[in-house]
N, C-alpha and C. Protein backbone atom coordinates (compact mmCIF):
# COMPACT_ATOMS: atom_id res chain seq x y z
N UNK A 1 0.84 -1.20 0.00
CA UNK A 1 0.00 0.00 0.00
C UNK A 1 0.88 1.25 0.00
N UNK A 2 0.28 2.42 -0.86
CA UNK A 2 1.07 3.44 -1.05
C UNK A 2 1.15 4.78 0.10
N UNK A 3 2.13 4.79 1.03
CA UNK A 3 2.05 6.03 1.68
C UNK A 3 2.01 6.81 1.52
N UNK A 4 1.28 8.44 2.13
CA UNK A 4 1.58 9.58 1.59
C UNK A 4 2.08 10.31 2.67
N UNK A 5 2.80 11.17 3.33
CA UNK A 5 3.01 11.71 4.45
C UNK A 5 3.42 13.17 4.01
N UNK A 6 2.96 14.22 4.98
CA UNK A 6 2.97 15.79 4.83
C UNK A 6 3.25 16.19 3.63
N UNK A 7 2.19 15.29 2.24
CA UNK A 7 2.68 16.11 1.14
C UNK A 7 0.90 16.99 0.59
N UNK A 8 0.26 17.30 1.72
CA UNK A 8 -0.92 18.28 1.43
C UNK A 8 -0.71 19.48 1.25
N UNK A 9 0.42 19.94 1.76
CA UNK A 9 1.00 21.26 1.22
C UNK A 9 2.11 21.55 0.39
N UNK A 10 2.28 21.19 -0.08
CA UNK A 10 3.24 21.07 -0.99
C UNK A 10 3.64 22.60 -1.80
N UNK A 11 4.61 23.45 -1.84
CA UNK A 11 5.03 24.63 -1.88
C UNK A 11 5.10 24.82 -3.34
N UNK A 12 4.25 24.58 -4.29
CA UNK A 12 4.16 24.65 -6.03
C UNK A 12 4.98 26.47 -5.94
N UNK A 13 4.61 27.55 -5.65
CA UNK A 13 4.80 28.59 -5.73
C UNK A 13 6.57 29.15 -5.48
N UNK A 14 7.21 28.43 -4.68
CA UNK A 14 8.32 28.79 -4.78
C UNK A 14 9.24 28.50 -5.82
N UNK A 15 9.56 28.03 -6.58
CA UNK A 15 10.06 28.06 -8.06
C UNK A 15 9.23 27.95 -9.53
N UNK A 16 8.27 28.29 -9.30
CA UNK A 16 7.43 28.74 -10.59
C UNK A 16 6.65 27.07 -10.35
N UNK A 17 6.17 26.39 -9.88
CA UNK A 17 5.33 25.31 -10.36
C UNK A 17 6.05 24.47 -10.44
N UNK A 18 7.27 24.24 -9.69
CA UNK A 18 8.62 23.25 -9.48
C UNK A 18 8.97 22.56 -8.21
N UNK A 19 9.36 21.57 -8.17
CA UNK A 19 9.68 21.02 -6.97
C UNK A 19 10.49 19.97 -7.13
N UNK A 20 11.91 20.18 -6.53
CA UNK A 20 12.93 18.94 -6.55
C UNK A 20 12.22 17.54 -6.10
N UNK A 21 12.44 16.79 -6.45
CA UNK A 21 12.09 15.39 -6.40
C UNK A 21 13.54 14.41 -6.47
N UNK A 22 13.60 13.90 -5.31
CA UNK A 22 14.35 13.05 -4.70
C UNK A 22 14.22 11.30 -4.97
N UNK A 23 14.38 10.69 -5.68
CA UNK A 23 14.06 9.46 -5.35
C UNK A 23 15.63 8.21 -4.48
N UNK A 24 14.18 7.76 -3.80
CA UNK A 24 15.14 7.15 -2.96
C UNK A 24 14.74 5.75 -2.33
N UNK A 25 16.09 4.62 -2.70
CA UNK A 25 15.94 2.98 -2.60
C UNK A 25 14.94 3.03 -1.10
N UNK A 26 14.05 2.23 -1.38
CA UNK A 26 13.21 2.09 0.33
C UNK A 26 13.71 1.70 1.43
N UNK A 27 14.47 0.40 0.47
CA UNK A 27 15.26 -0.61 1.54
C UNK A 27 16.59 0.07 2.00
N UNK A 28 17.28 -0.13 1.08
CA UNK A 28 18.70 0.47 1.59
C UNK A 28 18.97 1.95 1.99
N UNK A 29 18.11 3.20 1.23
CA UNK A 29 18.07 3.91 1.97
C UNK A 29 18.87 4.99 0.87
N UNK A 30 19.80 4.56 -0.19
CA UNK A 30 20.49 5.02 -1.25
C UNK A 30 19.75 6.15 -2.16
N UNK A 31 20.00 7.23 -2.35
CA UNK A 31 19.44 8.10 -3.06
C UNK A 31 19.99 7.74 -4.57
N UNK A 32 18.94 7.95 -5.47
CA UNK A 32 19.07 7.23 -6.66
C UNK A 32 19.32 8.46 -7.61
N UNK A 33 18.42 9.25 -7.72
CA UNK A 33 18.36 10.40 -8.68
C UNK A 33 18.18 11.08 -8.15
N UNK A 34 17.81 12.83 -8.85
CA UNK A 34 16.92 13.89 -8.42
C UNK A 34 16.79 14.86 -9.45
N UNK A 35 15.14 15.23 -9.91
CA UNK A 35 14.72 15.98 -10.83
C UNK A 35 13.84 16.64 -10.33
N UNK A 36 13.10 17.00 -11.35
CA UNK A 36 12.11 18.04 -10.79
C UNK A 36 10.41 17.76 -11.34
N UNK A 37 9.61 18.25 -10.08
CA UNK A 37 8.07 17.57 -10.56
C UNK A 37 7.47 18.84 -10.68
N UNK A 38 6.76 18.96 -11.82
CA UNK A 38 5.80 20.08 -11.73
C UNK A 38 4.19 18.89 -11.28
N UNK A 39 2.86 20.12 -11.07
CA UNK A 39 1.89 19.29 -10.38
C UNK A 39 1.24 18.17 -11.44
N UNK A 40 1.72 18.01 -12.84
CA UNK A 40 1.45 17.07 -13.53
C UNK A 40 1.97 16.03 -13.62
N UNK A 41 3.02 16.26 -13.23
CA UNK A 41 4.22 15.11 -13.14
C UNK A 41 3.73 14.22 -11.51
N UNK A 42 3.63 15.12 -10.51
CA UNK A 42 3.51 15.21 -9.59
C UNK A 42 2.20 13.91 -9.37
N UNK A 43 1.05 13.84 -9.89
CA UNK A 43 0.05 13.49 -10.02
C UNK A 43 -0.12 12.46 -10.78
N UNK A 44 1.06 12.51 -11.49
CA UNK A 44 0.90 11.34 -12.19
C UNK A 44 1.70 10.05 -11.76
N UNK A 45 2.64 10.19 -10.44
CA UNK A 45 3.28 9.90 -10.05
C UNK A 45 2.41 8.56 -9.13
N UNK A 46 1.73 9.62 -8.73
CA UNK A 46 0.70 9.02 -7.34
C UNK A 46 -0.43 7.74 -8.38
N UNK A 47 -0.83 8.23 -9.44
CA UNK A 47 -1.70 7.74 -9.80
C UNK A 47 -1.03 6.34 -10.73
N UNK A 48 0.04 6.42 -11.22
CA UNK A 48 0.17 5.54 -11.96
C UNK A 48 1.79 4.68 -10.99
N UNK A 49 1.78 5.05 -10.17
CA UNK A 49 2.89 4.94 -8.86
C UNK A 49 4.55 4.57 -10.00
N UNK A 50 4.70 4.88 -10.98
CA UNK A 50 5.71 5.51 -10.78
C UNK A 50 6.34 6.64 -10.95
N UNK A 51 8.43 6.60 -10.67
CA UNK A 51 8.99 8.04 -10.51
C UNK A 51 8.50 8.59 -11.73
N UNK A 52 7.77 9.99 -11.64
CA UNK A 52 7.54 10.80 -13.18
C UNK A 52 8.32 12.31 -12.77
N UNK A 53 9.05 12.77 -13.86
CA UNK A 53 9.52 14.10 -13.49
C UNK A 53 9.26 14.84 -14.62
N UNK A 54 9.54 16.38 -14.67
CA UNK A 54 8.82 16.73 -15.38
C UNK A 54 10.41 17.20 -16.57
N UNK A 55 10.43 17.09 -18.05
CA UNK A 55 12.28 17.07 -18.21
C UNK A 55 12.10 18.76 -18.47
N UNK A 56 12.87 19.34 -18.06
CA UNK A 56 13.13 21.20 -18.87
C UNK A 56 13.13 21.28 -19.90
N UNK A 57 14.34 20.24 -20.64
CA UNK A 57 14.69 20.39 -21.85
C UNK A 57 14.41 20.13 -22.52
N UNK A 58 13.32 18.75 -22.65
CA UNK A 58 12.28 18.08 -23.37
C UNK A 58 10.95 18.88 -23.19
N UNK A 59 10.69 19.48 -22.18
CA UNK A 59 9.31 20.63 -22.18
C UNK A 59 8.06 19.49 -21.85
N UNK A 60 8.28 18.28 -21.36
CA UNK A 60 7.16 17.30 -20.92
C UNK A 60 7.25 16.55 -20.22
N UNK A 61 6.45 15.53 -19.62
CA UNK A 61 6.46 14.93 -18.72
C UNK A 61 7.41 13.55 -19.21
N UNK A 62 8.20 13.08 -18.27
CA UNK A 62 9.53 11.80 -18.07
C UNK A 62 9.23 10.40 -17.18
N UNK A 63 8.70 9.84 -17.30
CA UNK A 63 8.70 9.13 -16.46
C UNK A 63 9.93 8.12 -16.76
N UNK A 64 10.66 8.36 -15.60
CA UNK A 64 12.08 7.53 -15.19
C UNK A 64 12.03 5.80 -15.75
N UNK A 65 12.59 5.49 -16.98
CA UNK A 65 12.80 4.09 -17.05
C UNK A 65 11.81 3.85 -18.30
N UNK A 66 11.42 5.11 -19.29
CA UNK A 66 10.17 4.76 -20.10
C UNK A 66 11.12 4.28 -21.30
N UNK A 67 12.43 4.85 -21.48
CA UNK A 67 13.25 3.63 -22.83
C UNK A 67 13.90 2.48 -21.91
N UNK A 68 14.32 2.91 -21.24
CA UNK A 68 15.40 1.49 -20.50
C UNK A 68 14.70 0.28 -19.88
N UNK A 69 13.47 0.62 -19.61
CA UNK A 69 12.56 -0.53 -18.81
C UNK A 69 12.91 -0.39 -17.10
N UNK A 70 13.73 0.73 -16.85
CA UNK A 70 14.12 0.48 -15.26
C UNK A 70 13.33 1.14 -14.78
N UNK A 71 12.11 1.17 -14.54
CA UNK A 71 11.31 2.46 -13.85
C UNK A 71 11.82 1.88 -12.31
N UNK A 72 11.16 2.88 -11.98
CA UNK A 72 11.08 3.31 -10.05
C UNK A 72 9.82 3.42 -9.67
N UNK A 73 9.71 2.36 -9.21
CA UNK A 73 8.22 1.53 -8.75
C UNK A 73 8.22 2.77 -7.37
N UNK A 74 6.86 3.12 -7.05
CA UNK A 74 6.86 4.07 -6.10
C UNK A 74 6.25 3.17 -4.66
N UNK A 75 6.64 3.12 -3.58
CA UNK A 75 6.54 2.90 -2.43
C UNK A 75 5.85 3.71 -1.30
N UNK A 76 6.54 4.94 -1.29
CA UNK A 76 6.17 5.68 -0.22
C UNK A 76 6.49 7.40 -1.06
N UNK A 77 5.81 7.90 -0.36
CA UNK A 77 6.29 9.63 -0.67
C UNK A 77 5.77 10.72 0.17
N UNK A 78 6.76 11.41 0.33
CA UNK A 78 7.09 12.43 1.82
C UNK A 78 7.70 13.90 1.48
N UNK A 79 7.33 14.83 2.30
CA UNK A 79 8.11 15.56 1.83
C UNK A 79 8.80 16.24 2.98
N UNK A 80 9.83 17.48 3.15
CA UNK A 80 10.74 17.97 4.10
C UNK A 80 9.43 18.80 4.57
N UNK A 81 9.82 19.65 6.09
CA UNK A 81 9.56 20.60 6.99
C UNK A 81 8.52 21.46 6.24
N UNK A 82 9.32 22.03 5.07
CA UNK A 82 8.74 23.23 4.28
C UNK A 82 7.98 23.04 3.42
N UNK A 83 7.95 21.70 3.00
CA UNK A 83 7.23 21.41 1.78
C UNK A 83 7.56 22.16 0.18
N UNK A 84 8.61 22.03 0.19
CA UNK A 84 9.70 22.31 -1.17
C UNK A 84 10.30 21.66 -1.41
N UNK A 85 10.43 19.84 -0.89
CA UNK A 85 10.73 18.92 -1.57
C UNK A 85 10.21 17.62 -1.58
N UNK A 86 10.19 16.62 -2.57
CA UNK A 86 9.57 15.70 -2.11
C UNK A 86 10.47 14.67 -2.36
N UNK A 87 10.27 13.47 -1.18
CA UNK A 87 11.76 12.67 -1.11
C UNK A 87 10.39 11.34 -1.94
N UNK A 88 10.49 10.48 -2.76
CA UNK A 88 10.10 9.59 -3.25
C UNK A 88 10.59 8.09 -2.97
N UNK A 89 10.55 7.39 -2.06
CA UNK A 89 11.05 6.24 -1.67
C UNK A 89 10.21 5.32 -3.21
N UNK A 90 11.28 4.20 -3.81
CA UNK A 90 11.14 3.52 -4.70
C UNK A 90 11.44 2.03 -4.88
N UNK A 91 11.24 1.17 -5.57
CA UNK A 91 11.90 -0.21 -5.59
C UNK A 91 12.63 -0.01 -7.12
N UNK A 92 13.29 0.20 -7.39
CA UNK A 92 14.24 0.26 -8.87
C UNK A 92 14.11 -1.35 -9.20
N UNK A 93 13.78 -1.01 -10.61
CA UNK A 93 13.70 -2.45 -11.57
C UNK A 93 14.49 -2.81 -12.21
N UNK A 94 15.92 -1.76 -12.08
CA UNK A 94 17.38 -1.91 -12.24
C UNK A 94 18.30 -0.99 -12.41
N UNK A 95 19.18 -0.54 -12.46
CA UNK A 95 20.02 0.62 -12.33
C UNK A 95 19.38 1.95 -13.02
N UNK A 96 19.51 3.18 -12.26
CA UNK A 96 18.77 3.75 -12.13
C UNK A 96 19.49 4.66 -13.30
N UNK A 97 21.32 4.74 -13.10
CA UNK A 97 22.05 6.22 -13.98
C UNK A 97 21.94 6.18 -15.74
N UNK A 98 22.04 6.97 -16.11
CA UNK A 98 21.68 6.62 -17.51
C UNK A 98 23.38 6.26 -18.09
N UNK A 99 24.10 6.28 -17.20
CA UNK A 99 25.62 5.78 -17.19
C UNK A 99 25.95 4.11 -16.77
N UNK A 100 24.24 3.50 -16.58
CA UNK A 100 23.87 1.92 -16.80
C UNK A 100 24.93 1.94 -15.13
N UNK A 101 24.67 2.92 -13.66
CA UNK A 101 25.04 2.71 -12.52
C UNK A 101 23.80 2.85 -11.88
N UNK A 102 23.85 2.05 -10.63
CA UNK A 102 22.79 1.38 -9.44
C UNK A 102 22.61 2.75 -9.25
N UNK A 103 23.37 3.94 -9.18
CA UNK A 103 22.71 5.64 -8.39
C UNK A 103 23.77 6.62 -9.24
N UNK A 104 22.89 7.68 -9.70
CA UNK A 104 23.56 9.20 -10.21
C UNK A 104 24.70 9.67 -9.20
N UNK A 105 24.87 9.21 -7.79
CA UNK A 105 25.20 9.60 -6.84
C UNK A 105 26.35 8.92 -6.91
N UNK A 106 27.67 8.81 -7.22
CA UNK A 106 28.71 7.62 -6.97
C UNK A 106 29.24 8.04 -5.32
N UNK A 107 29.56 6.78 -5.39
CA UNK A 107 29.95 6.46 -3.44
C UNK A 107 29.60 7.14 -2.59
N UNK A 108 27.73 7.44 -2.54
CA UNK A 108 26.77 7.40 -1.69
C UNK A 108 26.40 6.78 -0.79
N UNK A 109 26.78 5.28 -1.26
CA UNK A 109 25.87 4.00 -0.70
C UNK A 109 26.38 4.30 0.87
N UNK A 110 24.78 3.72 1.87
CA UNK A 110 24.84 3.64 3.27
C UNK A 110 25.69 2.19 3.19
N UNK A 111 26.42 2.18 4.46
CA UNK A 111 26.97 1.12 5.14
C UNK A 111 26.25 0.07 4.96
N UNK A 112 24.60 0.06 5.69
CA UNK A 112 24.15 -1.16 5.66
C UNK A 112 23.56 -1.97 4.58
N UNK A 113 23.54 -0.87 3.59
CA UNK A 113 22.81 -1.40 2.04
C UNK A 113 23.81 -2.19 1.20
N UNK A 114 24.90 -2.73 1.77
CA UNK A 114 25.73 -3.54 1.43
C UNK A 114 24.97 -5.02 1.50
N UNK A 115 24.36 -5.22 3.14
CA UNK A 115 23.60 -6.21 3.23
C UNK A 115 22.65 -6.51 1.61
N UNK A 116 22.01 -5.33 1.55
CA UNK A 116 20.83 -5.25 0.55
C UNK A 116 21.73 -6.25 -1.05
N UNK A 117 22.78 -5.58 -1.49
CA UNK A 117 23.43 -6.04 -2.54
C UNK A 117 23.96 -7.53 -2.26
N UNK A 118 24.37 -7.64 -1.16
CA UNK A 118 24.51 -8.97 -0.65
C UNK A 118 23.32 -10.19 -1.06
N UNK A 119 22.33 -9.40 -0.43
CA UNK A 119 21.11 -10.48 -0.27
C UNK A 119 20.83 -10.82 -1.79
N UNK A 120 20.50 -9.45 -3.49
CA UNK A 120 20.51 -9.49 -4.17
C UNK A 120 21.60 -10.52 -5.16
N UNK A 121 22.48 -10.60 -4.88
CA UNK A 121 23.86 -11.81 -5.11
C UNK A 121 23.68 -12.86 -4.87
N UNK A 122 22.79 -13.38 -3.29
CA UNK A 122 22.57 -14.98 -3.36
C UNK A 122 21.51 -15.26 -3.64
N UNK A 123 20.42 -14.13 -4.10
CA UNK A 123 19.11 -14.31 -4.38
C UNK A 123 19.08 -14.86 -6.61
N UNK A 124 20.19 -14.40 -7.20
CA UNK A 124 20.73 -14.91 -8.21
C UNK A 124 21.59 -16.07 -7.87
N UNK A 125 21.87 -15.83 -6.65
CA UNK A 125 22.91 -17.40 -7.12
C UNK A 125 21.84 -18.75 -7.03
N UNK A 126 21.08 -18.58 -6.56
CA UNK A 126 19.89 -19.04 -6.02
C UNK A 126 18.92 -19.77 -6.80
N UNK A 127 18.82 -18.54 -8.05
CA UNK A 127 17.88 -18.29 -9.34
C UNK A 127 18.56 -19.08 -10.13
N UNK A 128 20.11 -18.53 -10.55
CA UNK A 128 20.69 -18.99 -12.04
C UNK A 128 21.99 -20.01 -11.08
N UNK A 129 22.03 -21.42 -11.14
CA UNK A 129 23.07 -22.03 -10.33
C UNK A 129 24.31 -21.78 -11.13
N UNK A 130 25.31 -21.59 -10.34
CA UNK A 130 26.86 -21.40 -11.34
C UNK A 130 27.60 -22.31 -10.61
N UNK A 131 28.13 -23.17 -11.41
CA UNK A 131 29.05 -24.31 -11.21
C UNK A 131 29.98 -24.14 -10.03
N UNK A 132 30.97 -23.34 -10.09
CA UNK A 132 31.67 -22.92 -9.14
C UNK A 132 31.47 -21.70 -7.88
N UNK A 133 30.40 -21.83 -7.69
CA UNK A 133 29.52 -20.49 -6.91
C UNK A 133 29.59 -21.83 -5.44
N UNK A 134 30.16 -21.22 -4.54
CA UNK A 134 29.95 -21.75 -3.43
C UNK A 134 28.03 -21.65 -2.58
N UNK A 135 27.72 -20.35 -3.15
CA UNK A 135 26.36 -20.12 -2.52
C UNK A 135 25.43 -21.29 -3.32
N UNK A 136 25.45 -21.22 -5.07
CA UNK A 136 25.06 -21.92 -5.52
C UNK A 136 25.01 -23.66 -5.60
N UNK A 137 26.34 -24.06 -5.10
CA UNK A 137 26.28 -25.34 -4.68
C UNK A 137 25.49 -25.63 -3.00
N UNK A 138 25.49 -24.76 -2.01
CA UNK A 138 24.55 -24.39 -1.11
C UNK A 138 23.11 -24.99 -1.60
N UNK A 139 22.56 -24.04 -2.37
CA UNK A 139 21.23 -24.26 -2.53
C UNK A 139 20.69 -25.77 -3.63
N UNK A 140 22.13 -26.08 -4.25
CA UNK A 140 22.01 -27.59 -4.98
C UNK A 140 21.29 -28.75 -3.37
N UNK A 141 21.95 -28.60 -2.61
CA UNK A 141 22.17 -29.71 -1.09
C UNK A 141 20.85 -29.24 -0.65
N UNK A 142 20.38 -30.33 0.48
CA UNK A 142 19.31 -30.39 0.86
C UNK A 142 19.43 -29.12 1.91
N UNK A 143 18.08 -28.79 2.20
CA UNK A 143 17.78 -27.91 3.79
C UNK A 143 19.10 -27.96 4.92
N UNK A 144 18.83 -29.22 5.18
CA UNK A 144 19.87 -29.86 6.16
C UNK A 144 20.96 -29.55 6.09
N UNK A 145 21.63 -29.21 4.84
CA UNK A 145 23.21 -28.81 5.10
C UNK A 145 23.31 -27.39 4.98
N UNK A 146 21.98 -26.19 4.68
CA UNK A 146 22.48 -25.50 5.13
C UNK A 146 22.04 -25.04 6.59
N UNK A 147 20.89 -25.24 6.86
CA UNK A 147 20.53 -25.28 8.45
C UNK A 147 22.36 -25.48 9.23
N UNK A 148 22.60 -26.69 9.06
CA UNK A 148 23.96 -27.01 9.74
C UNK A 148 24.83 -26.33 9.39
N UNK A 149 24.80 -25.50 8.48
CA UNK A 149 25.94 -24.10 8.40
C UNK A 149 25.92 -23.01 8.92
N UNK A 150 24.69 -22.66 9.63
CA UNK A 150 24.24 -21.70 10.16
C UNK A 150 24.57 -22.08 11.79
N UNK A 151 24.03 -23.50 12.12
CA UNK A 151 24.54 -23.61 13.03
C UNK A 151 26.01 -24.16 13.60
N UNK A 152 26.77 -24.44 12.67
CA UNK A 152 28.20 -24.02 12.77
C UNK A 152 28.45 -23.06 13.16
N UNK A 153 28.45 -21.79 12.67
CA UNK A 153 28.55 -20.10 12.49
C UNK A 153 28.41 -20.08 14.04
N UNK A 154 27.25 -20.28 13.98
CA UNK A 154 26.52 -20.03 15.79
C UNK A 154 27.30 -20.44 16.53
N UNK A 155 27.86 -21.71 16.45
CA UNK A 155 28.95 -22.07 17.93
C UNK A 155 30.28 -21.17 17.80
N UNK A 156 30.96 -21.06 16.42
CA UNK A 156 32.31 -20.32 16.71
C UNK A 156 31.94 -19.05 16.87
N UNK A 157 30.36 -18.47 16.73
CA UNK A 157 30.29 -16.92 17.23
C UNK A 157 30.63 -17.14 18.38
N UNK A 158 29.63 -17.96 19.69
CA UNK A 158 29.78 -17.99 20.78
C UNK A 158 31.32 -18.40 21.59
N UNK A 159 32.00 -19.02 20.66
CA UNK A 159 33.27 -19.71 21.20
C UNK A 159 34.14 -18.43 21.29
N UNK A 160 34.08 -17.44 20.01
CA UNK A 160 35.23 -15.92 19.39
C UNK A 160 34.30 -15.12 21.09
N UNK A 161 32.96 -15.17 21.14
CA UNK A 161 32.74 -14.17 22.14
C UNK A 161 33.26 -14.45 23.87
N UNK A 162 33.60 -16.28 24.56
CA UNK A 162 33.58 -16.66 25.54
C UNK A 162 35.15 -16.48 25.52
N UNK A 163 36.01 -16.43 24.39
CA UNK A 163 37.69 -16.44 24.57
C UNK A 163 38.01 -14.71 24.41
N UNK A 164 37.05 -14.15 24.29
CA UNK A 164 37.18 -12.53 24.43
C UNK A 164 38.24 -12.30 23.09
N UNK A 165 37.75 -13.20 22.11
CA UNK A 165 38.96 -12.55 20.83
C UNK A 165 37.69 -11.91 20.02
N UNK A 166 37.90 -10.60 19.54
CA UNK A 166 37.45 -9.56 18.83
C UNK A 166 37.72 -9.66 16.96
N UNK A 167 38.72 -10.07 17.44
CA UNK A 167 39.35 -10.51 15.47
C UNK A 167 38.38 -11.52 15.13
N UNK A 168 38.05 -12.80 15.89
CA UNK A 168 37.37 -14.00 15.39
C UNK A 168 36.09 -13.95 15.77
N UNK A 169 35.55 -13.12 16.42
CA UNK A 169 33.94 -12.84 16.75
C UNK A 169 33.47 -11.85 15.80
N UNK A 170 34.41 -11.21 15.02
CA UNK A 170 33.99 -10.06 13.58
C UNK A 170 33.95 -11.10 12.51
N UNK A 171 34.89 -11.95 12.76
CA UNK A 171 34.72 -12.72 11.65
C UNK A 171 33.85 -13.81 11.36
N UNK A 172 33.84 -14.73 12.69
CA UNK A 172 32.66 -15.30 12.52
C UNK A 172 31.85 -15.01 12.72
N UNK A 173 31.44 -13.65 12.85
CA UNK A 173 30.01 -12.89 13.01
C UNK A 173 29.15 -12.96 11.66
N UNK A 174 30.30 -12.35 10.90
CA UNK A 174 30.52 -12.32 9.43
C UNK A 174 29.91 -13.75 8.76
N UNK A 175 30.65 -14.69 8.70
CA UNK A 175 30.33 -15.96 8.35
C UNK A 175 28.73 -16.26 8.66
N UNK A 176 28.00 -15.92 10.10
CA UNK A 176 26.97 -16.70 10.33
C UNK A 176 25.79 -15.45 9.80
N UNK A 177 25.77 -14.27 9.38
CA UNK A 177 25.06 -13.47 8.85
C UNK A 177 25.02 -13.57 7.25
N UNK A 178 26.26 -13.94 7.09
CA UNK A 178 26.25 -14.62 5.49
C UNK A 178 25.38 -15.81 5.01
N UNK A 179 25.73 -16.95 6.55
CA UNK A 179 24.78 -18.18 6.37
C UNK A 179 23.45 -17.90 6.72
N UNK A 180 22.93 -16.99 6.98
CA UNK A 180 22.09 -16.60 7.60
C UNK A 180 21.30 -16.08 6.50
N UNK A 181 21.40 -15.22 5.64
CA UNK A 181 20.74 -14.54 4.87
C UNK A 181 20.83 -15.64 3.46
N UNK A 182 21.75 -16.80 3.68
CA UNK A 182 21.50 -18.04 2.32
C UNK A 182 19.64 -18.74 3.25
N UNK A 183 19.86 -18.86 4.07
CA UNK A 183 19.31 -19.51 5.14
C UNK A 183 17.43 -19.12 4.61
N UNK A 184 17.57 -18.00 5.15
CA UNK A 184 16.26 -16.82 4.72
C UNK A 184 15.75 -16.95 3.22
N UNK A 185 16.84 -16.79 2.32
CA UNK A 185 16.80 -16.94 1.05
C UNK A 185 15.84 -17.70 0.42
N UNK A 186 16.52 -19.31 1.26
CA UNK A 186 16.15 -20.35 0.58
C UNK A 186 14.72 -20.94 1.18
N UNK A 187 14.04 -20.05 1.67
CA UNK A 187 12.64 -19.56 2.50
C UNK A 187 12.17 -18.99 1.69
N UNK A 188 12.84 -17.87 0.85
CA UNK A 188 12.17 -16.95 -0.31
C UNK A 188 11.75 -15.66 1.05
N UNK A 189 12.82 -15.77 2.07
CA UNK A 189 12.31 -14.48 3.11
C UNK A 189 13.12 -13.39 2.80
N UNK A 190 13.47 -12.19 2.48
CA UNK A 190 13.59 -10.92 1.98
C UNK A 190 14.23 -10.34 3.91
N UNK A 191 15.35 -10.21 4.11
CA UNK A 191 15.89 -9.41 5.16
C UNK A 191 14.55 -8.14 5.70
N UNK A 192 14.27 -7.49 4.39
CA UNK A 192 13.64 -6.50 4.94
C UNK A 192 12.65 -6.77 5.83
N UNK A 193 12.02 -7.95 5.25
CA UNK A 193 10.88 -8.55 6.45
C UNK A 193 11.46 -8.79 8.27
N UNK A 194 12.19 -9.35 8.29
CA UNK A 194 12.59 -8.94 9.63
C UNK A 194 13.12 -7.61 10.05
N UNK A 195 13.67 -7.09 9.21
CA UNK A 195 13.96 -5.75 9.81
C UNK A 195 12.82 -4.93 10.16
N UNK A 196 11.58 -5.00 9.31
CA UNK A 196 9.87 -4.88 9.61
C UNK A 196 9.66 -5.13 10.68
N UNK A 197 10.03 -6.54 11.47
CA UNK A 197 9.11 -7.40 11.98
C UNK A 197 9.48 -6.87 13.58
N UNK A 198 11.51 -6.42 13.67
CA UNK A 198 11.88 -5.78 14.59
C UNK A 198 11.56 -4.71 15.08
N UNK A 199 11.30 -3.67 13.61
CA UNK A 199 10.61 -2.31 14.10
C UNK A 199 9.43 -2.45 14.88
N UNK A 200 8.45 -3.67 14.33
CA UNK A 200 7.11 -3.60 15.45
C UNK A 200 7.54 -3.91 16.60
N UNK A 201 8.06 -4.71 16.62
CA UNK A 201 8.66 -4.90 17.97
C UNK A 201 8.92 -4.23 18.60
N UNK A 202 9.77 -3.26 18.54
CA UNK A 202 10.03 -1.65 19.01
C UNK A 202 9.06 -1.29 19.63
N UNK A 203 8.26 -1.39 18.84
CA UNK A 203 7.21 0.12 19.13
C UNK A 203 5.95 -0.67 20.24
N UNK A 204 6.62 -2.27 20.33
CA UNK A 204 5.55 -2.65 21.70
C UNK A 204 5.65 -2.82 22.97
């Protein structure tokens, strides 16, 4: 379902019928682009949920991904304090730069949206098996062997945390979040869902 949050006022009047438009990965958090919406663009955004901007130089309405096929599926949309911008949270249907890169933005990416590219990597290895793909021979083997990789991980976490070594509790931290997210995978469970499932949690 599509959110809308403090965009009833929306400040059309401060640059002639213009408004920067932000789009931005939901999950990871990565700012992808940024153009500009007039209230047609704007509207058409909401209604047909995806990114639409409006181009200057073309003199019409753009919707992001209409030759390449990568649109920016719309999620959520918000805007700042003042209501002179609107940040567009999106699901990208594949690299967003017209330089065929994941973001206009080079070495933007948040820390944790590494996970995100991660998860995307064994979620293909997953899909297309590759001979020499360690993840992919993973998901060849039954349940059972990777369950038991996960719980491998689990004892040398606890073993790196009870000998107070810091080098081997990063690392096998490492290892069992790796097995961990093959683990989920092969569930067809999406990280973000628990990271969901924690926020409610939070808030009870």
């Amino acid at each position: 379902m599509l959110n809308y949050n403090n965009i009833a006022n929306l400040n059309w009047d401060k640059l002639k019928n213009m408004i920067p438009a932000i789009a931005q990965h939901y999950v990871s958090g990565e700012i992808l682009m940024c153009g500009y919406m007039n209230q047609e663009a704007y509207h058409h955004t909401l209604e047909k949920k995806l990114f639409t901007l409006y181009s200057r130089q073309k003199k019409r309405l753009w919707i992001k991904g209409e030759t390449s096929k990568n649109f920016l599926y719309v999620k959520n949309i918000t805007t700042d304090c003042d209501g002179d911008v609107i940040l567009v949270q999106v699901q990208p249907a594949g690299n967003t730069c017209h330089l065929n890169r994941f973001s206009c933005f080079e070495h933007s990416q948040p820390i944790y949206s590494f996970l995100l590219q991660l998860e995307n990597i064994i979620k293909l290895r997953k899909k297309k098996k590759l001979e020499k793909s360690y993840i992919s021979n993973l998901f060849t083997q039954n349940r059972h062997r990777i369950a038991q990789k996960v719980g491998e991980e689990s004892v040398e976490v606890i073993i790196a945390f009870l000998e107070k070594n810091s080098v081997n509790l990063i690392n096998e931290s490492s290892d069992l979040l790796f097995h961990l997210l093959i683990l989920l995978q092969s569930m067809s469970i999406d990280l973000e869902l628990i990271i969901n499932n924690l926020k409610d949690r939070m808030h009870k």
